[in-house]
Protein backbone atom coordinates (compact mmCIF):
# COMPACT_ATOMS: atom_id res chain seq x y z
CA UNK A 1 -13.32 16.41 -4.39
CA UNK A 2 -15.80 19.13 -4.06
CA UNK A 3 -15.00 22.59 -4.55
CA UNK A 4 -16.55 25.51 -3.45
CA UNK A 5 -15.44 29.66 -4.55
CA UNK A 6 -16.59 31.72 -1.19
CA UNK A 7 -15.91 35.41 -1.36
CA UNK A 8 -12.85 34.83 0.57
CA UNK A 9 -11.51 32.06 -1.25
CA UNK A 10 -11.92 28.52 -1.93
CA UNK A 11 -13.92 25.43 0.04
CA UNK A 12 -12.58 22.17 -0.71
CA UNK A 13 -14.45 19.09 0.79
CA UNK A 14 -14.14 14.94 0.54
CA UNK A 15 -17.16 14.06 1.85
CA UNK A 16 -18.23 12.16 -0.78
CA UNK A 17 -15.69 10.46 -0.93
CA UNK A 18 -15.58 9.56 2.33
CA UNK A 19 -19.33 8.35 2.18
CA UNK A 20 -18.40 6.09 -0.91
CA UNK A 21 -15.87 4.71 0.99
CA UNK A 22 -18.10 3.81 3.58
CA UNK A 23 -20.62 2.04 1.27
CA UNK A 24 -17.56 -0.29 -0.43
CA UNK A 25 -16.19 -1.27 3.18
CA UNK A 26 -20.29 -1.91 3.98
CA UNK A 27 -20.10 0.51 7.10
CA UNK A 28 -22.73 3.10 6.27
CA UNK A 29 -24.92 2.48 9.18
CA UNK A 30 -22.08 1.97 11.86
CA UNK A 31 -21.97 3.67 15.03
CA UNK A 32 -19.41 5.89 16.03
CA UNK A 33 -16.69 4.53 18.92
CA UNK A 34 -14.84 6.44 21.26
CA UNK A 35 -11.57 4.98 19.48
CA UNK A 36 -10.92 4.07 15.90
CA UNK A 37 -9.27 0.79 16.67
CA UNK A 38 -11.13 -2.20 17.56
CA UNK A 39 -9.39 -3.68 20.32
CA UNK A 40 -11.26 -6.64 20.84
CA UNK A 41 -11.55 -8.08 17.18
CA UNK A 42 -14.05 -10.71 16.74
CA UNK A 43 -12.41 -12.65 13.74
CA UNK A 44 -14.29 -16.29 12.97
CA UNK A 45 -12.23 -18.98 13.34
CA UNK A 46 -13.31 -21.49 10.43
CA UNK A 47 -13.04 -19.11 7.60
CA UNK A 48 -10.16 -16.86 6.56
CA UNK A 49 -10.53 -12.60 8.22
CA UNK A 50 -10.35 -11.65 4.75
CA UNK A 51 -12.84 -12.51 1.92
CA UNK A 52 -10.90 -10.71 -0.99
CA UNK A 53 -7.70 -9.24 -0.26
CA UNK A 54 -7.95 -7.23 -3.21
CA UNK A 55 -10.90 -5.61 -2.17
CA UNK A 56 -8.94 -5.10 1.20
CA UNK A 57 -5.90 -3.32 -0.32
CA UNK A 58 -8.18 -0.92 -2.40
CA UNK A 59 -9.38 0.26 1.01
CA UNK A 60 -6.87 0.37 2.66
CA UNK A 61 -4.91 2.52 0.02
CA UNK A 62 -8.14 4.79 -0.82
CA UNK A 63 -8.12 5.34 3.32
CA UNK A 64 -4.50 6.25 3.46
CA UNK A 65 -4.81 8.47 0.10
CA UNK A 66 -7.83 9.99 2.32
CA UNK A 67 -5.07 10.75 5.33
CA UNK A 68 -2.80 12.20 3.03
CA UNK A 69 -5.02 14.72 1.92
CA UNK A 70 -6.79 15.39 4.96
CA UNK A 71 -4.20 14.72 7.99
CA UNK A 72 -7.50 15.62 10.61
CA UNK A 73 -8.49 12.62 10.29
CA UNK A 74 -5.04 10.83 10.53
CA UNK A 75 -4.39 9.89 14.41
CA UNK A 76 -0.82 9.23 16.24
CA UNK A 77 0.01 6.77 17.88
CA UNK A 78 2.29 6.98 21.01
């Protein structure tokens, strides 16, 4: 986390984080969507979705850690 003192307080900001993120998951140079969720996944059929479910989980949790702390980028779902 970043931290910045302004004259009228304090500027906190993740966004290194969240570009770190975005270089483990490989997704630097993806494009933005108008919705988060992929509804037409593409998974192939003759190997498994998930190379290393470990590496999955670390995500996963570091992205939900990520929601926690900054609910603007959390969404709801109806």
């Amino acid at each position: 986390m970043h931290v910045q003192r302004h004259g009228t307080g304090l500027f906190f900001s993740q966004r290194q984080y969240m570009v770190d993120l975005l270089e483990r998951a490989g997704m630097v140079e993806c494009k933005s969507c108008t919705t988060p969720v992929d509804i037409n996944p593409k998974l192939p059929a003759d190997e498994p979705p998930i190379q290393n479910p470990s590496d999955y989980r670390s995500l996963a949790g570091a992205l939900q850690w990520l929601t926690f702390t900054r609910p603007d980028l959390a969404y709801a779902v109806p």
